[in-house]
Protein backbone atom coordinates (compact mmCIF):
# COMPACT_ATOMS: atom_id res chain seq x y z
CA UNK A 1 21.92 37.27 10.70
CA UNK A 2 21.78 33.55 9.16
CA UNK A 3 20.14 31.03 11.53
CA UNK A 4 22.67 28.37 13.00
CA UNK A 5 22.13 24.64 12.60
CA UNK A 6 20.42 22.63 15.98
CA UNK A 7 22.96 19.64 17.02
CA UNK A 8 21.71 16.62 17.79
CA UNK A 9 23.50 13.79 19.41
CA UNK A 10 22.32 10.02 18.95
CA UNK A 11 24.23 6.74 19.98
CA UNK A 12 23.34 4.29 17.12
CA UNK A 13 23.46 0.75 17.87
CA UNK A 14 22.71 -1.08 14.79
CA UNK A 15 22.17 -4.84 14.65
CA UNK A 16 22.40 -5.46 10.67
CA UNK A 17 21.53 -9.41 10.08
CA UNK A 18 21.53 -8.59 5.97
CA UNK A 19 25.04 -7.48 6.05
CA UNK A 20 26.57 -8.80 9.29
CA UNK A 21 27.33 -5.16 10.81
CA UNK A 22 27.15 -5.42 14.28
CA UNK A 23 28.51 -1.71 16.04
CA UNK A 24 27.57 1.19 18.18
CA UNK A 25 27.91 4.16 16.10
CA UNK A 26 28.09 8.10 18.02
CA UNK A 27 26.11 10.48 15.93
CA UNK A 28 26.40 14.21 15.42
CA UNK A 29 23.68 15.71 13.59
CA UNK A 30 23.39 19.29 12.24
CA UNK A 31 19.82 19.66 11.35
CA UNK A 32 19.70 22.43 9.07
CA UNK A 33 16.85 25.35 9.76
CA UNK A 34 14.87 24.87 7.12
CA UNK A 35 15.01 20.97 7.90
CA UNK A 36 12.53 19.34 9.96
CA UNK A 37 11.85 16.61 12.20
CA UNK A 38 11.18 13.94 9.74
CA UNK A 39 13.46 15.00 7.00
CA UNK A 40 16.60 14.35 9.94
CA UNK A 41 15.57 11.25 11.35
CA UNK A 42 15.09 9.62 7.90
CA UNK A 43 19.34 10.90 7.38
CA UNK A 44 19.43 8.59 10.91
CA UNK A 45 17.92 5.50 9.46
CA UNK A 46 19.58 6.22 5.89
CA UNK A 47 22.56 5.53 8.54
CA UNK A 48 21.27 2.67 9.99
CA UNK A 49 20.73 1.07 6.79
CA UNK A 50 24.35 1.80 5.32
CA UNK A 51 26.43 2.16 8.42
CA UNK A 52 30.12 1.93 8.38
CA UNK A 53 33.06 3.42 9.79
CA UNK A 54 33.55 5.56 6.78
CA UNK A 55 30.01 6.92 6.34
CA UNK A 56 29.32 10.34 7.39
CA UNK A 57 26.68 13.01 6.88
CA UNK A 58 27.14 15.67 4.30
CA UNK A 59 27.30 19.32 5.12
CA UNK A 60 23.98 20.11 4.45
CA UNK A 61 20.76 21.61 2.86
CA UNK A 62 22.94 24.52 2.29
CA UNK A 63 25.84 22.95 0.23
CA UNK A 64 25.43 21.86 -3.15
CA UNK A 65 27.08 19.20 -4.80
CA UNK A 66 27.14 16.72 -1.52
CA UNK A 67 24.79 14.26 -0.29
CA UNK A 68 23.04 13.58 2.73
CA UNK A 69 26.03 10.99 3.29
CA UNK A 70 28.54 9.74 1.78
CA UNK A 71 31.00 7.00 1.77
CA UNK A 72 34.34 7.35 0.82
CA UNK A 73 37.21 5.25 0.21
CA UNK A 74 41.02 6.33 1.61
CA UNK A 75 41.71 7.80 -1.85
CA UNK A 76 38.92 10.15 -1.67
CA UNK A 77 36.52 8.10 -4.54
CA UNK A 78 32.95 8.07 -2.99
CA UNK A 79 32.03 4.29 -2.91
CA UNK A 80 28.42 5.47 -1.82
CA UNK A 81 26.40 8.38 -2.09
CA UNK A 82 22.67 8.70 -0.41
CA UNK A 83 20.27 11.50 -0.33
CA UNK A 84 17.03 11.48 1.25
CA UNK A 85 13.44 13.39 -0.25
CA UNK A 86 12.68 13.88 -3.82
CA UNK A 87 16.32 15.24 -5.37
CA UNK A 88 16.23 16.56 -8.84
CA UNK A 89 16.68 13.91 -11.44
CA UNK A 90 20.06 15.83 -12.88
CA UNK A 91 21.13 15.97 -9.60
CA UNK A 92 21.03 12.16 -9.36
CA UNK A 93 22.39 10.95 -13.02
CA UNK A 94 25.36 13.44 -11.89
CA UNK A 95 26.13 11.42 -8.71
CA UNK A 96 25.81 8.65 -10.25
CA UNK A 97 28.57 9.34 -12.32
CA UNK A 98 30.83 10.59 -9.52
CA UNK A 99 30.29 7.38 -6.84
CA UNK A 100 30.08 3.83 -7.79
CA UNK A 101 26.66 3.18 -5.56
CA UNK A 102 23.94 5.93 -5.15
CA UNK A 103 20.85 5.38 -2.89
CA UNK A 104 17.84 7.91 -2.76
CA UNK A 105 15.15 7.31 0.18
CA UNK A 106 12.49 9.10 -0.55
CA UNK A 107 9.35 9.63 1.79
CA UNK A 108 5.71 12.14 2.18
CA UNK A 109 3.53 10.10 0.87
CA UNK A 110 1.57 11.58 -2.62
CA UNK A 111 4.49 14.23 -3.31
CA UNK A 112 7.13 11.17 -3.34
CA UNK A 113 4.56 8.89 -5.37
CA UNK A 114 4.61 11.98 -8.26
CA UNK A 115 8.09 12.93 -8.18
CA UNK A 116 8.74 9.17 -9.00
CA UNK A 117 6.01 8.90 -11.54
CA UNK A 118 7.90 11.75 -12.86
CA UNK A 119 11.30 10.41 -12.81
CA UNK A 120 11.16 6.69 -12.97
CA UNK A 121 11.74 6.29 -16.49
CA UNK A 122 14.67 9.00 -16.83
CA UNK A 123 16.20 7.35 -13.36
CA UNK A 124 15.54 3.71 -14.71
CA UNK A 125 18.81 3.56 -17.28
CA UNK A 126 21.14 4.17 -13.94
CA UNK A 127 22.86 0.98 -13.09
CA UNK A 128 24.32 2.29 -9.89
CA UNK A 129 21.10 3.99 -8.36
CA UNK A 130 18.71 2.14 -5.60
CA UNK A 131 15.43 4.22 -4.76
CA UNK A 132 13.61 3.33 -1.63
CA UNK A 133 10.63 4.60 -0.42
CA UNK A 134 8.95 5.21 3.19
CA UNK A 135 5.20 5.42 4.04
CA UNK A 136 3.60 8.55 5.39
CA UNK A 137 2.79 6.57 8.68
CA UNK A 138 7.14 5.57 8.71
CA UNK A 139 7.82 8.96 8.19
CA UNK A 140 5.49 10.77 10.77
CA UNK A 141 6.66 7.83 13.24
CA UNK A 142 10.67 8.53 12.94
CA UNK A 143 9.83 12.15 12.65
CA UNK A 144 7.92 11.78 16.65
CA UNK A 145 11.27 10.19 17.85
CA UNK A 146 13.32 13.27 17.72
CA UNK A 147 15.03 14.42 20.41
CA UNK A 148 18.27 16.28 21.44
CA UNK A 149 19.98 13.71 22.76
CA UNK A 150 19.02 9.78 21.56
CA UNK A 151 19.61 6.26 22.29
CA UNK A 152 18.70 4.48 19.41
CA UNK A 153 18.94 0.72 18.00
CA UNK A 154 18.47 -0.50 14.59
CA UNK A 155 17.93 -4.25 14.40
CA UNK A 156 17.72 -5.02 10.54
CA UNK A 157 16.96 -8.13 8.73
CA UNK A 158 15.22 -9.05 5.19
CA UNK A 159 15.27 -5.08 4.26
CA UNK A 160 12.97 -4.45 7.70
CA UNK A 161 14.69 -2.16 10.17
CA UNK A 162 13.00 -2.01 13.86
CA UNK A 163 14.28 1.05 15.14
CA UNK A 164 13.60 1.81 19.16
CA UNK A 165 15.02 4.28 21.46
CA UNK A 166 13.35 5.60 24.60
CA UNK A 167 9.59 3.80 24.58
CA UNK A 168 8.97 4.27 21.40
CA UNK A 169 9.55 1.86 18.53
CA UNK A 170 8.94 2.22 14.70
CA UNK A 171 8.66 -1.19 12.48
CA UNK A 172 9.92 0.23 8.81
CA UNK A 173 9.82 -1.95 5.80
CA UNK A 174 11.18 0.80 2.92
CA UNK A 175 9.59 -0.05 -0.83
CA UNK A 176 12.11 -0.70 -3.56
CA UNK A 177 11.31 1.15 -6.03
CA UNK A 178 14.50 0.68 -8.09
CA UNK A 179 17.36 -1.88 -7.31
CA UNK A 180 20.78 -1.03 -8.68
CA UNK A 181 22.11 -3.80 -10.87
CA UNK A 182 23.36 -7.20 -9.07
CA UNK A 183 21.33 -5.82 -5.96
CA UNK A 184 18.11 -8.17 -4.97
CA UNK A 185 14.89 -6.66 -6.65
């Protein structure tokens, strides 16, 4: 018998000074069973950082061919496409060729430092592609504020996101590794 996806619920208030997004955002997340903690909460703050009405989590580990979320406009053309860990670089040129922005956050530390090491050059020719990147000590600190059931808020400003929710509070300033073109380096 296949093992069923956890739900979490989260009410997202995100406070976006960069982009003037100001909204309260109710979050259903299906963490996958072979997903963990930190892997989740970085889809969360992928949100955080790109919220809008129209972006929405993707199906899953499980289901190929779709992002962690995705944007899409009412004609069904993704404007934005984001995936979170270290995707295979053919998996990326190919999305950047379906959407017209793709964003990849990657995070763990030494493993994310060689997959880029690996990839930078191949990924560097890909107008449409932004690659950020967490710290071990970001990652282990979103991964400790998992819960069922959360109350978060995102305040960003200059690229920083503060995200609280119970007593806890995580200061995250992702690296750029790669700016899409006409995006601040």
């Amino acid at each position: 018998m296949a093992l069923k996806s956890t739900v979490f619920k989260a009410e997202l208030q995100v406070a976006d000074m960069d982009r003037h997004h100001y909204e309260t955002h109710a979050l259903i997340i299906a963490r996958h069973p072979s997903e963990n903690d930190q892997r989740m909460m970085v889809r969360v703050l992928a949100f955080a950082l790109y919220a809008d009405e129209a972006l929405a989590f993707g199906r899953g580990l499980s289901t190929e061919d779709e992002p962690a979320l995705w944007k899409k406009d009412l004609t069904g053309a993704i404007d934005l496409w984001i995936d979170v860990g270290q995707p295979d670089e053919k998996d990326i040129r190919r999305a950047c060729g379906r959407a017209a922005g793709v964003v990849v956050i990657t995070y763990g530390g030494p493993v994310a430092e060689v997959w880029w090491e690996k990839n930078a050059e191949k990924l560097a020719r890909l107008d449409n592609l932004t690659v950020l990147n967490l710290s071990v000590a970001e990652g282990t600190a979103l991964a400790g504020m998992a819960e069922r059931s959360m109350n978060l808020q995102a305040a960003i400003q200059d690229g920083g996101v503060l995200l609280t929710g119970g007593e806890q509070a995580v200061d995250i300033h992702p690296r750029r590794w790669k700016a899409a073109t006409g995006e601040p380096a």
